[in-house]
N, C-alpha and C. Protein backbone atom coordinates (compact mmCIF):
# COMPACT_ATOMS: atom_id res chain seq x y z
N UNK A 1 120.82 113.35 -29.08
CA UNK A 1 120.61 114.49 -28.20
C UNK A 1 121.03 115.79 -28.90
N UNK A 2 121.90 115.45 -29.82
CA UNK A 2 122.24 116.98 -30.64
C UNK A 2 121.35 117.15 -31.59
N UNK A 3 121.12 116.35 -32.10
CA UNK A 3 120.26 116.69 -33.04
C UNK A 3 118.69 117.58 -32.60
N UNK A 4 118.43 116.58 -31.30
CA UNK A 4 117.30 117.61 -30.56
C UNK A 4 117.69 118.63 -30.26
N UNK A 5 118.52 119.09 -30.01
CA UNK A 5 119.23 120.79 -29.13
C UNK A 5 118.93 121.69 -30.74
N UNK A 6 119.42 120.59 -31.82
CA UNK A 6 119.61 122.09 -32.57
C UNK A 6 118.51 121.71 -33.93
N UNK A 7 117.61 121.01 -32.95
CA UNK A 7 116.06 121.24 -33.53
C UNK A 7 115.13 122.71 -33.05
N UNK A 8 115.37 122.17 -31.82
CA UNK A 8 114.83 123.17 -30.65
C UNK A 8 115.19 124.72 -30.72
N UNK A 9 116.69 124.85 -31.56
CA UNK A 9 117.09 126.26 -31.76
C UNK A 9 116.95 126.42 -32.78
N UNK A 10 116.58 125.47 -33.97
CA UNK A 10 115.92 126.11 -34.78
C UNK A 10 114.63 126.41 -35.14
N UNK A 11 113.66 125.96 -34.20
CA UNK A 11 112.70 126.06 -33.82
C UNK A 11 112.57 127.53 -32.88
N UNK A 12 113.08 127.43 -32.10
CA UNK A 12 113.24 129.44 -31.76
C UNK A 12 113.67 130.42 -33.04
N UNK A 13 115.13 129.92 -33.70
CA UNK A 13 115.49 131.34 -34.06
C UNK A 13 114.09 131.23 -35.49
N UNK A 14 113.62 130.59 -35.89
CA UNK A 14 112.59 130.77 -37.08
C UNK A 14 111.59 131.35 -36.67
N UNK A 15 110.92 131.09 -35.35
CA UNK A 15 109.93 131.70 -35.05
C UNK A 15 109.87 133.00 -34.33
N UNK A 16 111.43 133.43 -33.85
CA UNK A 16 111.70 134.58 -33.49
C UNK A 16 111.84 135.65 -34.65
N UNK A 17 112.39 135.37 -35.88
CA UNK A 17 112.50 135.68 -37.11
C UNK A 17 111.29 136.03 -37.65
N UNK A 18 110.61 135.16 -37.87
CA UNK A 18 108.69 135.37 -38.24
C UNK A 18 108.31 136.74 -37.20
N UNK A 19 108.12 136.81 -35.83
CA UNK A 19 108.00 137.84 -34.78
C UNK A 19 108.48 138.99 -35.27
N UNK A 20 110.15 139.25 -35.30
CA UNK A 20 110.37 140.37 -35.41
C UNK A 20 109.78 141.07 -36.68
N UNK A 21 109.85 140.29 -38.07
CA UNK A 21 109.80 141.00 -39.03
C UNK A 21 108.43 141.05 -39.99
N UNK A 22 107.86 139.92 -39.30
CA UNK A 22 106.15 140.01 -39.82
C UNK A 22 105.09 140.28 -38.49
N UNK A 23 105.37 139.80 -37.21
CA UNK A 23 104.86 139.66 -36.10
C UNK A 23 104.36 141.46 -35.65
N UNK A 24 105.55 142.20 -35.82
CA UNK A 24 105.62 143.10 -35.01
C UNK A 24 105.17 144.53 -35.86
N UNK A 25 104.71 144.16 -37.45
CA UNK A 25 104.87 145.02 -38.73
C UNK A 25 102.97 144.91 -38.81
N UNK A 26 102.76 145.86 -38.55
CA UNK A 26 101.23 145.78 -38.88
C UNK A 26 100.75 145.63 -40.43
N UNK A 27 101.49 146.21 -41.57
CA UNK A 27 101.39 146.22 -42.85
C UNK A 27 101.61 144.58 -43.17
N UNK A 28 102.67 144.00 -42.66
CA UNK A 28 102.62 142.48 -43.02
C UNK A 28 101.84 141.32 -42.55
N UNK A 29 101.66 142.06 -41.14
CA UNK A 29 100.09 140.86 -40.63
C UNK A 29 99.36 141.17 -41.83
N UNK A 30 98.94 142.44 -41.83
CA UNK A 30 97.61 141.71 -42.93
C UNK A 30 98.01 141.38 -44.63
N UNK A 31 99.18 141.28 -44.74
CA UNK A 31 99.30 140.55 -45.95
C UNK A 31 99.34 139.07 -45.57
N UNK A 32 99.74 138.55 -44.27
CA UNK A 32 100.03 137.34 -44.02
C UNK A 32 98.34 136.84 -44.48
N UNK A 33 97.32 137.47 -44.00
CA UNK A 33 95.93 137.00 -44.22
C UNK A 33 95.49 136.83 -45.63
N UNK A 34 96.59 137.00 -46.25
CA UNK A 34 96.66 136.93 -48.21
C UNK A 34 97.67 135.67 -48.47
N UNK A 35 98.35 135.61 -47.52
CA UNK A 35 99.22 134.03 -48.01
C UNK A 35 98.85 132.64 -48.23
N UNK A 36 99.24 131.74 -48.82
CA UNK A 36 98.79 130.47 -48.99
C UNK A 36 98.38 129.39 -48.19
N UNK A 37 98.69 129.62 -46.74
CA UNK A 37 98.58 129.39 -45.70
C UNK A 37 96.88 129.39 -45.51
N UNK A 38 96.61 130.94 -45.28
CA UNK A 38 95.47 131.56 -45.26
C UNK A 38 94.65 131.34 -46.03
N UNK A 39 94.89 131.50 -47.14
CA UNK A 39 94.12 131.09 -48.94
C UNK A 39 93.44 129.56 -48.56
N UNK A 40 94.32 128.56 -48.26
CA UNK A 40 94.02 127.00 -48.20
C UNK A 40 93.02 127.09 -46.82
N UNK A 41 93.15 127.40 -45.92
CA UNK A 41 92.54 127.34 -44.54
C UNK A 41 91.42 127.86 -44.82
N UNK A 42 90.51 129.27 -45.56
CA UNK A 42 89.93 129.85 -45.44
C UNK A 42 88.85 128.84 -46.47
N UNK A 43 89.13 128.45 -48.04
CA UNK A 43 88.47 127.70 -49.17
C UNK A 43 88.08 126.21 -48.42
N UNK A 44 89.05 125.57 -48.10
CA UNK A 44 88.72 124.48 -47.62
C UNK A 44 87.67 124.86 -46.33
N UNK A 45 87.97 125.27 -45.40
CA UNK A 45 87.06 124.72 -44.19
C UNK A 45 85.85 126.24 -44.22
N UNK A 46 85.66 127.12 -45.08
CA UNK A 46 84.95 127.66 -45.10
C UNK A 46 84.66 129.15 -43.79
N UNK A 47 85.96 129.78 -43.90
CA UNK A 47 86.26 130.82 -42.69
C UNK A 47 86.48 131.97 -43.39
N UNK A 48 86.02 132.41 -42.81
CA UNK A 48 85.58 134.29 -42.68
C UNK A 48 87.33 134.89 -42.14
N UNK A 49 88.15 135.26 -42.58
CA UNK A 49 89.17 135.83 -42.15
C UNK A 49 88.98 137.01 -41.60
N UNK A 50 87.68 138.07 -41.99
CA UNK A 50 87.66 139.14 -40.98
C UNK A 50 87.20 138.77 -39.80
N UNK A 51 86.70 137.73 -39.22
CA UNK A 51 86.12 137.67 -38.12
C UNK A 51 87.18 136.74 -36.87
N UNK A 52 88.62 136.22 -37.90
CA UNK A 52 89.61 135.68 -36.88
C UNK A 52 90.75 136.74 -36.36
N UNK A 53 90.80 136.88 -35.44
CA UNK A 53 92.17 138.06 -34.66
C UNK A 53 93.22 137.39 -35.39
N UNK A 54 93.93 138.92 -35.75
CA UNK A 54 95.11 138.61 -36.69
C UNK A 54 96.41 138.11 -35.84
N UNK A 55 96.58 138.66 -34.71
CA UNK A 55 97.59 138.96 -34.37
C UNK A 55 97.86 137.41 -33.29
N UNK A 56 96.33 136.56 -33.00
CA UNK A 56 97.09 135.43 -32.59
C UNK A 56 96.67 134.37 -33.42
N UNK A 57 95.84 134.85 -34.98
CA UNK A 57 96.49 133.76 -36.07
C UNK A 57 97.89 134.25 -36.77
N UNK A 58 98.28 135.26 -36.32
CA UNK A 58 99.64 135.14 -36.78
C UNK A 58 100.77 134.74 -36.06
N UNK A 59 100.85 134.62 -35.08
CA UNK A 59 101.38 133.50 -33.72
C UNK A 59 101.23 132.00 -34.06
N UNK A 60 100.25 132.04 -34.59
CA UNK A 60 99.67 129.99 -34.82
C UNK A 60 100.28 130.18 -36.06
N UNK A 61 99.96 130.54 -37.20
CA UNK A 61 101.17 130.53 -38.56
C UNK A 61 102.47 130.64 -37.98
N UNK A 62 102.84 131.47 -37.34
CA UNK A 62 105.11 131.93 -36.97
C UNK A 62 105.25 130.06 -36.45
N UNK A 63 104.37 129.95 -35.51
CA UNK A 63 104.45 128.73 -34.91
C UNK A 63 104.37 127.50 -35.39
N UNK A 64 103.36 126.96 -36.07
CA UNK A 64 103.19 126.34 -37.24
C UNK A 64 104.83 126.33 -38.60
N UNK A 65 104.82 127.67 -38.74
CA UNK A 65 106.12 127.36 -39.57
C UNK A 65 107.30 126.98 -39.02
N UNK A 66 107.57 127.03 -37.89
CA UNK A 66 108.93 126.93 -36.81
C UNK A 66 108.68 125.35 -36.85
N UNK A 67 107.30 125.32 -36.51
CA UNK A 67 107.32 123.55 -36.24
C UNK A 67 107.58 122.89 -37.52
N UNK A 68 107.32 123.35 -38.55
CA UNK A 68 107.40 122.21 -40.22
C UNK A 68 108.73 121.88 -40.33
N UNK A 69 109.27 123.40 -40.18
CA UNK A 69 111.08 123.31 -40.65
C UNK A 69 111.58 122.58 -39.87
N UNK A 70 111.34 122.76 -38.19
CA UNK A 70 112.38 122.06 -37.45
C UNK A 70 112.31 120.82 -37.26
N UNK A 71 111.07 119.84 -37.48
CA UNK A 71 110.35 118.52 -37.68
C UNK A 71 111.26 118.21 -38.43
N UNK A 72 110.68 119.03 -39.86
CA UNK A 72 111.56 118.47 -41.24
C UNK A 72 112.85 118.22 -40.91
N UNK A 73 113.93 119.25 -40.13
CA UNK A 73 115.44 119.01 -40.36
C UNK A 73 115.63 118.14 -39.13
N UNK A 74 114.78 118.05 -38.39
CA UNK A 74 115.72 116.82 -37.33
C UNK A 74 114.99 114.73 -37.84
N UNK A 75 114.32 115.32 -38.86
CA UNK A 75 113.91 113.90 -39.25
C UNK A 75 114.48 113.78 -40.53
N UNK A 76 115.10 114.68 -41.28
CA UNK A 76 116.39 114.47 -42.14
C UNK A 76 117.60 114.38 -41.82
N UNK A 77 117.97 114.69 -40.66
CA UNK A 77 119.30 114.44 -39.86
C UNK A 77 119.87 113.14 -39.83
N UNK A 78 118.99 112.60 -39.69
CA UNK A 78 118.83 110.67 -39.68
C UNK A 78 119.53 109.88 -40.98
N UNK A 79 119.74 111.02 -42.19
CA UNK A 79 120.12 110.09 -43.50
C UNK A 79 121.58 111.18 -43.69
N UNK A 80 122.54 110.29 -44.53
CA UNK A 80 123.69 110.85 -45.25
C UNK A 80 123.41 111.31 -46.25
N UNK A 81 122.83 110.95 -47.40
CA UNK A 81 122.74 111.19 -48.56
C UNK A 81 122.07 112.07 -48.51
N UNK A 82 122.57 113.44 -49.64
CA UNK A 82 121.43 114.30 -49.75
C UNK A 82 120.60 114.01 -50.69
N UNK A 83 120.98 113.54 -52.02
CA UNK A 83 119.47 113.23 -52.15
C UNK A 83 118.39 112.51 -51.86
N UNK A 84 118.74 111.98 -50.98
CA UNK A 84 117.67 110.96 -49.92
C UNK A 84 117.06 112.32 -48.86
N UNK A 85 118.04 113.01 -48.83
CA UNK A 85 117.60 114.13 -47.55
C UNK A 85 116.30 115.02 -48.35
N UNK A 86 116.60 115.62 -49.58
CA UNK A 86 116.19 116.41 -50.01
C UNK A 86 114.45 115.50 -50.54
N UNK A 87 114.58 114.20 -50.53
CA UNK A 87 113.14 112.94 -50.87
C UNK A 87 112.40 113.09 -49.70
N UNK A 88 113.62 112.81 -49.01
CA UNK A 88 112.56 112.65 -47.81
C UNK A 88 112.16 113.65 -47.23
N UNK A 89 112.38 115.07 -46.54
CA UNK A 89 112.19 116.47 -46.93
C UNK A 89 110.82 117.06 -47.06
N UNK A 90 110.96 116.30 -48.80
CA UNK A 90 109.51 116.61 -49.52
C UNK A 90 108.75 115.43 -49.26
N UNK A 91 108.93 114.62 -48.77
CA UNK A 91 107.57 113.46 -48.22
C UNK A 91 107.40 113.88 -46.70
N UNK A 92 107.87 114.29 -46.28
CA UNK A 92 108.15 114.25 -44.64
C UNK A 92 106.74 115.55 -44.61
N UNK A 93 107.83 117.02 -45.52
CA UNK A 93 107.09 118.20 -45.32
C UNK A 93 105.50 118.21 -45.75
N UNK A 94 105.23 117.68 -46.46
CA UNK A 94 104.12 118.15 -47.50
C UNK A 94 102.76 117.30 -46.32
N UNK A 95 103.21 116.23 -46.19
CA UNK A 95 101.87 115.45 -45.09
C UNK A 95 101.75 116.21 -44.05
N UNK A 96 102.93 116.55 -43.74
CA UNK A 96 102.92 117.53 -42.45
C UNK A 96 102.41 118.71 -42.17
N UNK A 97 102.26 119.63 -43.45
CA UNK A 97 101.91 120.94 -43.85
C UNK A 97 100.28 120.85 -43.95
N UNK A 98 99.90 119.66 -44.94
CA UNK A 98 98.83 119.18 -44.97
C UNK A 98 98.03 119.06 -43.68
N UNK A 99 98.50 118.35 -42.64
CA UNK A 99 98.15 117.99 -41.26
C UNK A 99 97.77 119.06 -40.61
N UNK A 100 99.25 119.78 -40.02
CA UNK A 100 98.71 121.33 -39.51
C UNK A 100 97.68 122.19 -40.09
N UNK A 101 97.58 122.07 -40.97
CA UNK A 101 96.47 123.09 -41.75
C UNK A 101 95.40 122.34 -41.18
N UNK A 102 95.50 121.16 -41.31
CA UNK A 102 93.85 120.23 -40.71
C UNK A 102 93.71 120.61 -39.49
N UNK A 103 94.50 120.83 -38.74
CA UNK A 103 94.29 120.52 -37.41
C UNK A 103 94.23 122.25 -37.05
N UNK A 104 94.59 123.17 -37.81
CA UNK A 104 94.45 124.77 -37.91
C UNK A 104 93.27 125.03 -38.15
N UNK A 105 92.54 124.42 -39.44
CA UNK A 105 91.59 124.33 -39.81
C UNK A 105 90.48 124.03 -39.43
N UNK A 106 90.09 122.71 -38.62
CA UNK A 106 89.53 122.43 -37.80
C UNK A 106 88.89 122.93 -36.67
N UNK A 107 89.99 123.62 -35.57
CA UNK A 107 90.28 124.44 -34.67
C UNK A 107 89.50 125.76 -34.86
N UNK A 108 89.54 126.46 -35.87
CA UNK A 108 89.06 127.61 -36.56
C UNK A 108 87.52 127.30 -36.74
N UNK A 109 87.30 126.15 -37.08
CA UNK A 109 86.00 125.65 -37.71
C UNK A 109 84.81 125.54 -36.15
N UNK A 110 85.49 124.76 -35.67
CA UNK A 110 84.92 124.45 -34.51
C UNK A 110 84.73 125.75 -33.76
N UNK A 111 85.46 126.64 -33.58
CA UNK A 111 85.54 128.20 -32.76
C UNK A 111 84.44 128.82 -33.62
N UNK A 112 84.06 128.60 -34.77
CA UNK A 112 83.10 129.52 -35.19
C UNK A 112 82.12 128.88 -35.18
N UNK A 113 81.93 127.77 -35.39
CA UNK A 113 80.42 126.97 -35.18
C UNK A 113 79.92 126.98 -33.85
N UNK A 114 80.65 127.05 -32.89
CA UNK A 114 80.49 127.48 -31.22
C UNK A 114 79.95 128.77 -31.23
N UNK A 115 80.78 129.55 -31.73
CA UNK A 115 79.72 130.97 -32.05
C UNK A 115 78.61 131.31 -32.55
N UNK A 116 78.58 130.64 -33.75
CA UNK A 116 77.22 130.68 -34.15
C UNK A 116 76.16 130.19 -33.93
N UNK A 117 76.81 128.80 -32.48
CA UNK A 117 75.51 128.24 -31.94
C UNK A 117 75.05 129.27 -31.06
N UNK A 118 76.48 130.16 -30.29
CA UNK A 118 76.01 130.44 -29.00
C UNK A 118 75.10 131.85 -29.74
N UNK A 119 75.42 132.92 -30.55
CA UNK A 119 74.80 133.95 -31.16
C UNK A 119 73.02 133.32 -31.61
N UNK A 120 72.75 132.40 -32.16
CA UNK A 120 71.60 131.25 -32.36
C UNK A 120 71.16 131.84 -30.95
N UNK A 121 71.70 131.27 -30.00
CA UNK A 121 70.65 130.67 -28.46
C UNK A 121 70.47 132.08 -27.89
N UNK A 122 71.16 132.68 -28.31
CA UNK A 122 71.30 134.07 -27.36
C UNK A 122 69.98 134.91 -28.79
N UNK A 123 69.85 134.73 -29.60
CA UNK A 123 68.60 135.47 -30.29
C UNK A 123 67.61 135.29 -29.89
N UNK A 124 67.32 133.64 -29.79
CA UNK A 124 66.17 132.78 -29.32
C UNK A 124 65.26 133.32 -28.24
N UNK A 125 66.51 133.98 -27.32
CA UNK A 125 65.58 134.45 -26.33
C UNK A 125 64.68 135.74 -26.33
């Protein structure tokens, strides 16, 4: 049960952190649309970054990162050893990072292929 409590707060204060100091900074949203995050999401699934709103893909990134870290440290909590912590960490994080991006990715993919059906049907006429 502790370990969940101070998953959960670190899951706020990271994503409150992301908010104040990239969230709320108009100059850093749009560098966020230059980060690696962005870079991987955009090559792989084939997205137009001017055509996604910055300000609630930058909510799904703050969010997304709150979730990796705090996943990661309450499923390393579980071992003594740090270098078992720091193994598992990097096996835990990396599938995980991988995942969200799929499932970011995806999400993104599908929202624009909906568009471009509905822009399609709406010419047609």
């Amino acid at each position: 049960m502790q370990n969940l409590l101070t998953t959960i707060i670190i899951f706020l204060v990271i994503y409150l952190l992301f908010f104040i100091f990239v969230l709320t900074k108009e100059e850093k949203l749009e560098k966020l649309k230059k980060s690696t995050m962005s870079m991987y999401i955009t090559k792989k699934y084939n997205l137009d970054l001017k055509k996604i709103n910055t300000k609630i893909y930058g909510h799904i990134q703050a969010l997304t990162t709150a979730f990796l870290v705090s996943v990661t440290f309450y499923i390393i909590e579980f071992v003594n050893n740090i270098f078992l912590k720091i193994s598992l960490a990097i096996i835990v994080l990396v599938p995980l990072q991988l995942l969200m991006y799929m499932i970011i990715g995806n999400i993104y993919k599908g929202k624009a292929s909906k568009q471009s059906k509905w822009l399609l049907f709406l010419s047609n006429d």
